[in-house]
Protein backbone atom coordinates (compact mmCIF):
# COMPACT_ATOMS: atom_id res chain seq x y z
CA UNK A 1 94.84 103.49 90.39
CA UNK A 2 96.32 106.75 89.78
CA UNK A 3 99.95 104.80 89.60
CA UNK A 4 98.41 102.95 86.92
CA UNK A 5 97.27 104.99 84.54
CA UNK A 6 101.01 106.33 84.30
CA UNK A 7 101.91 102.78 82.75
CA UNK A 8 103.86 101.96 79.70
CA UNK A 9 101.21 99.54 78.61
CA UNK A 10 98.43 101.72 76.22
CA UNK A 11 96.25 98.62 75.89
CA UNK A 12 95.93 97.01 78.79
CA UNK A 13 93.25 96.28 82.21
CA UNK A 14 95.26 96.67 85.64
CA UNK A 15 93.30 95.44 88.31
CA UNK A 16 94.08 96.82 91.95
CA UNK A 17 92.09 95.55 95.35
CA UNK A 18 92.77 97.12 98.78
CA UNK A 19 91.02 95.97 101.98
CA UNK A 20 89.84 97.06 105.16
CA UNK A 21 88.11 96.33 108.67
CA UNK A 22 86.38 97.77 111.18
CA UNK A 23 85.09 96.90 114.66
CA UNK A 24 83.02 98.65 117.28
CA UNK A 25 83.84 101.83 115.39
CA UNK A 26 87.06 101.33 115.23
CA UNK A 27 89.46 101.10 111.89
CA UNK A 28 91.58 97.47 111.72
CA UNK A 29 93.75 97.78 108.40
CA UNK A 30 97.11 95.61 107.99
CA UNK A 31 98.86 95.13 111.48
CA UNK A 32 102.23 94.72 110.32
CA UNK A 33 103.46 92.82 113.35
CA UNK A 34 102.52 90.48 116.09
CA UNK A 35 101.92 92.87 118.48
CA UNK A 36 99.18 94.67 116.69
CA UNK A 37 97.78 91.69 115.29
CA UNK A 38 97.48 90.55 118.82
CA UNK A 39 95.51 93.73 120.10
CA UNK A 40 93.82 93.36 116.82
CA UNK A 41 92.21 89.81 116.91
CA UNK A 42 91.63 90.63 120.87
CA UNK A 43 89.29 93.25 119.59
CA UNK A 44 87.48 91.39 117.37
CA UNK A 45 86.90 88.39 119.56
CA UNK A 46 83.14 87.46 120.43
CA UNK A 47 82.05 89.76 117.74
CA UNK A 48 81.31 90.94 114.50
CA UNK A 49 83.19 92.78 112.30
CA UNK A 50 83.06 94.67 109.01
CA UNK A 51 85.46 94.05 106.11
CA UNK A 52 85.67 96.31 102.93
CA UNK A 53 87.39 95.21 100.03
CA UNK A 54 87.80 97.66 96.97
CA UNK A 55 88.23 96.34 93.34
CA UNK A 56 89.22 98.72 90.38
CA UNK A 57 89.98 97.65 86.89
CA UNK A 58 91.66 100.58 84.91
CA UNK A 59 91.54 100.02 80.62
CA UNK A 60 94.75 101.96 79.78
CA UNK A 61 93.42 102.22 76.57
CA UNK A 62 90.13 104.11 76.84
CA UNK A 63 91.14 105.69 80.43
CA UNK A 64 87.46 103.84 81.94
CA UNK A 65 87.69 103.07 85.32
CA UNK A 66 85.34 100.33 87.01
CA UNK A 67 85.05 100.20 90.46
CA UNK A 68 83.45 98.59 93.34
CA UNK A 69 83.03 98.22 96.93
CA UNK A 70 82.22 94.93 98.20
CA UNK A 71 81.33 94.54 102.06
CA UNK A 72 81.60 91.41 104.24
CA UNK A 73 80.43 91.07 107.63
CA UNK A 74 82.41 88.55 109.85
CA UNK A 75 81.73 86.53 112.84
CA UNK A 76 84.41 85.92 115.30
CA UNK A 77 84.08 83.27 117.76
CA UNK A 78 85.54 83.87 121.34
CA UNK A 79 89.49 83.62 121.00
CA UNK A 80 91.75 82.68 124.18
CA UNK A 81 94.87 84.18 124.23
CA UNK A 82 96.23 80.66 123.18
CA UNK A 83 94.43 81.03 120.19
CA UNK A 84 95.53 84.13 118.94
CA UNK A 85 99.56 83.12 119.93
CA UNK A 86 98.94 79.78 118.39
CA UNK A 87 97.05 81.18 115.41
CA UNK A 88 99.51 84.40 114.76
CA UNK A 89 102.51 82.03 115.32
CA UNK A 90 101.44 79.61 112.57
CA UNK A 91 99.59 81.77 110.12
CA UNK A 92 101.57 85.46 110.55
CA UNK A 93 98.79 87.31 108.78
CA UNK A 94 100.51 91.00 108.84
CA UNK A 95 99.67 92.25 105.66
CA UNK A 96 95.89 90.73 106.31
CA UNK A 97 93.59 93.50 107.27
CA UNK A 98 92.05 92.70 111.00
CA UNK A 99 94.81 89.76 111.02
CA UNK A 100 92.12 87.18 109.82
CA UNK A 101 93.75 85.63 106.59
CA UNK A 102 90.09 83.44 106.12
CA UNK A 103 92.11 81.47 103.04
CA UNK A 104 94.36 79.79 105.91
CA UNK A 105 94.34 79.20 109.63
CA UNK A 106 92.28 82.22 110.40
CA UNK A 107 89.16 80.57 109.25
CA UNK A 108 88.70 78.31 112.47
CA UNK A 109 88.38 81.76 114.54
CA UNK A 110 85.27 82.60 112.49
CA UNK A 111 81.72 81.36 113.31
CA UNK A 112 79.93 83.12 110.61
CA UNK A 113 80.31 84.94 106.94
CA UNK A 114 77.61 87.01 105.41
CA UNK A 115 78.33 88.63 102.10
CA UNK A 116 77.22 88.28 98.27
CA UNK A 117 80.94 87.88 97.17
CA UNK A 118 82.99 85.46 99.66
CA UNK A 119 86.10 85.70 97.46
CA UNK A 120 85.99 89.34 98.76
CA UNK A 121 87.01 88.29 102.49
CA UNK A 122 90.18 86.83 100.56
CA UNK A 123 91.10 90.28 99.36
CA UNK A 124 89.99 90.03 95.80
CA UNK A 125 86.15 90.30 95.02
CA UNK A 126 86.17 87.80 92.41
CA UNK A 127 82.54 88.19 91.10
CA UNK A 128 82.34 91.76 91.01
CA UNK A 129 85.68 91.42 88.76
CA UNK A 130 83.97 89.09 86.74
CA UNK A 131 81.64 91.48 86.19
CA UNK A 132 84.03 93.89 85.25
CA UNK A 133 86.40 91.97 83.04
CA UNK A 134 82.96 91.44 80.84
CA UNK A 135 81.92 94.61 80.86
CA UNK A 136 85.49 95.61 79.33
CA UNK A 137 85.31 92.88 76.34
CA UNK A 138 86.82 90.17 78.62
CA UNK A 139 84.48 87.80 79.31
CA UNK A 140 86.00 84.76 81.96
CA UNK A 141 84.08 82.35 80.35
């Protein structure tokens, strides 16, 4: 959020989101191409896997920063090699962190969600923003 406090905008919110996974220990963020996504989504197969998406919203105006972690735990069923070709081939999720893009293909290789925000497996924790956006003046509804 650093980047956006250096805007030209003095009254403004900037929201920013980042996610990322992990598995057995091990980190999972964007894979970037089909190899990695490959090794990626062989990992998580048969098990369960941790996905942290960050939200910050940044009021140019007063400098206040909100911000908020919101964890996800995923479920991956057992995936084939033929499932992870067909699914990478039709859905390239490269920029998805663990290469499960849930909003598309990716969520027939998951048996089970558990979180309080599911928009947050999407990359964008919608309630916590909600949250936020009110707390700033800027209620959704």
């Amino acid at each position: 959020m650093l980047k956006a406090s250096s805007l030209q905008y003095p009254d403004a919110l900037v929201i920013g989101s980042d996610q990322v996974a992990s598995c057995n220990g091990q980190r999972l963020g964007k894979p970037g191409d089909h190899a990695t996504a490959t090794r990626q989504l062989r990992t998580l197969s048969g098990r369960s896997a941790d996905f942290h998406t960050a939200v910050a919203l940044l009021d140019t105006k007063s400098r206040e920063m909100q911000q908020k972690v919101v964890p996800c735990r995923v479920t991956f069923h057992d995936l084939d090699e033929k499932t992870i070709e067909n699914y990478l081939l039709r859905e390239k999720p490269y920029d998805c962190a663990g290469s499960a893009k849930a909003e598309g293909l990716g969520i027939a290789l998951i048996a089970r969600i558990e979180t309080d925000d599911p928009t947050s497996l999407i990359g964008l924790p919608l309630i916590a923003l909600s949250a936020m956006l009110a707390k700033a003046g800027l209620p959704v509804v």
